[in-house]
N, C-alpha and C. Protein backbone atom coordinates (compact mmCIF):
# COMPACT_ATOMS: atom_id res chain seq x y z
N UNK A 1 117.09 81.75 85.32
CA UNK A 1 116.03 82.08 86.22
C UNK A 1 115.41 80.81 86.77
N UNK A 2 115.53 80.71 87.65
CA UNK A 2 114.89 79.46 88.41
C UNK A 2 113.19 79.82 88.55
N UNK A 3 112.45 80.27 88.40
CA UNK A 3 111.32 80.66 88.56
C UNK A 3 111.15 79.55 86.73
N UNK A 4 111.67 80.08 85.91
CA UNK A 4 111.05 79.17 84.31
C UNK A 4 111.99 78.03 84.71
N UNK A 5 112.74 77.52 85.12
CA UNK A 5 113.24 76.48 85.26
C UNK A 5 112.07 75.77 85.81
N UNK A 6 111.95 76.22 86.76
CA UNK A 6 110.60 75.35 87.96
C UNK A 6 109.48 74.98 87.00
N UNK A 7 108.89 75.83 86.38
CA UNK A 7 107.55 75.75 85.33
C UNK A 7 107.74 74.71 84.58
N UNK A 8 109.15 74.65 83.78
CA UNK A 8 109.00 73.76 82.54
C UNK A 8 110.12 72.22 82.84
N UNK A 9 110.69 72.11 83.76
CA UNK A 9 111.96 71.49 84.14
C UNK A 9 111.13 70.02 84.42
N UNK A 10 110.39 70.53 85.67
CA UNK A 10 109.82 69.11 86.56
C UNK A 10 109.90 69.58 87.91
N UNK A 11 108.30 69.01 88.40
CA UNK A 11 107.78 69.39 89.83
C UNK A 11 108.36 69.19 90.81
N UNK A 12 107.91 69.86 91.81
CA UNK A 12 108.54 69.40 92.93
C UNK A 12 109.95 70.76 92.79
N UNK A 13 110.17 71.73 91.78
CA UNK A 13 111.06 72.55 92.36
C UNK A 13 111.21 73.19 92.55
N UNK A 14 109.93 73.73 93.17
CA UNK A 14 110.16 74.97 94.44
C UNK A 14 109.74 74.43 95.42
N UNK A 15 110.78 75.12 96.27
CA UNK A 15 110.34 75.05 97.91
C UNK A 15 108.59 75.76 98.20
N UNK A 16 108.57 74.75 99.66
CA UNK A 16 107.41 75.34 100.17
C UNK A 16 107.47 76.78 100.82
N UNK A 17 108.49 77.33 100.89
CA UNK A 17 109.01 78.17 101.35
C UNK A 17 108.77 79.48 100.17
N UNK A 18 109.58 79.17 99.00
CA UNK A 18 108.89 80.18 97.53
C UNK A 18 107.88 80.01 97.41
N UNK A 19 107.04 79.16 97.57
CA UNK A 19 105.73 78.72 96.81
C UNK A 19 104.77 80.33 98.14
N UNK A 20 105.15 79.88 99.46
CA UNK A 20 104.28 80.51 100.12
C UNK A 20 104.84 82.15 99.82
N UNK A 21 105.97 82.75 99.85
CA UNK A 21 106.49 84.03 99.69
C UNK A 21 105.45 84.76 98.13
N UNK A 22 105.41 83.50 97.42
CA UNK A 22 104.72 83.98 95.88
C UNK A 22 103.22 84.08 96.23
N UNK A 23 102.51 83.73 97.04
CA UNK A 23 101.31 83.64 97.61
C UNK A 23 101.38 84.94 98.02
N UNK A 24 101.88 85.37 99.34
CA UNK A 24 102.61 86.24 99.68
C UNK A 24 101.90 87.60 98.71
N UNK A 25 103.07 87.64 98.02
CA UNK A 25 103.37 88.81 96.96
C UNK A 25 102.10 88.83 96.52
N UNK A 26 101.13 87.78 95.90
CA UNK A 26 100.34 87.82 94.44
C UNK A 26 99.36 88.70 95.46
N UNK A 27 98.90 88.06 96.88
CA UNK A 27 97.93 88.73 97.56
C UNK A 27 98.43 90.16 98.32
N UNK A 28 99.29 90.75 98.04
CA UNK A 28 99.81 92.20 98.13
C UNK A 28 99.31 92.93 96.83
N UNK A 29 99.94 92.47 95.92
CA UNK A 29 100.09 93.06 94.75
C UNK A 29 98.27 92.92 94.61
N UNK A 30 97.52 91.69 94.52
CA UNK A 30 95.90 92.32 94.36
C UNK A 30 95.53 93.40 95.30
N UNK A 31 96.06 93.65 96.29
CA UNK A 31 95.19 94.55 97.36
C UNK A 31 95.48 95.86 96.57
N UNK A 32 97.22 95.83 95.70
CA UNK A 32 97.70 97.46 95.66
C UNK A 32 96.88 97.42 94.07
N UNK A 33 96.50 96.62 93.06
CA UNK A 33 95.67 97.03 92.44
C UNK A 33 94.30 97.23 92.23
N UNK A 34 93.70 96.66 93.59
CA UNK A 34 92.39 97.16 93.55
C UNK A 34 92.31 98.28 94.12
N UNK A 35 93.65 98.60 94.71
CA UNK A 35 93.15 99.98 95.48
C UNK A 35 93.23 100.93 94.30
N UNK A 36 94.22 100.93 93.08
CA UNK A 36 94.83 101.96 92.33
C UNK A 36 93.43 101.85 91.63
N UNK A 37 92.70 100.67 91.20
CA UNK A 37 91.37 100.89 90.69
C UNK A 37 90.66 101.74 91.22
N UNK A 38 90.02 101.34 92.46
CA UNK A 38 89.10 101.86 93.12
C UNK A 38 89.14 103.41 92.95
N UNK A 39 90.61 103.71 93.01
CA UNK A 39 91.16 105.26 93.39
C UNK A 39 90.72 105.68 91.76
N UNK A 40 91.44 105.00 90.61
CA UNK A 40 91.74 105.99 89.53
C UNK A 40 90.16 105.20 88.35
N UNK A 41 89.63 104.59 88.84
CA UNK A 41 88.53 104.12 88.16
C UNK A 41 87.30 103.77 88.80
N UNK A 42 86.60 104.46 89.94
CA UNK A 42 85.50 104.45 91.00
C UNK A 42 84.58 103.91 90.46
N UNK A 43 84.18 103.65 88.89
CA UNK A 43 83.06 103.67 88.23
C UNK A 43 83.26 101.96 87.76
N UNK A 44 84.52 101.53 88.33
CA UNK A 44 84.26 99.91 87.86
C UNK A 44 84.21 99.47 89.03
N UNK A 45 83.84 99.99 90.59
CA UNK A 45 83.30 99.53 91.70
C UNK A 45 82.02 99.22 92.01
């Protein structure tokens, strides 16, 4: 897996290109769990 390679190997090995796609994702993935909150737990809004 190149993703733990990158972490523990030595910097510099991911592209700016993964780095932004993982940005990407992380700020998708918060929107789809605050929504599943909001939806299935109203009372921690």
């Amino acid at each position: 897996m190149k993703r733990n390679r990158a972490e523990y190997d030595y910097a510099g090995a991911v592209s700016d290109k993964e780095a932004d796609e993982l940005v990407q994702f992380v700020k998708e993935f918060k929107d789809e769990v605050e929504a599943w909150l909001e939806k299935k737990h109203p009372e921690l809004w």
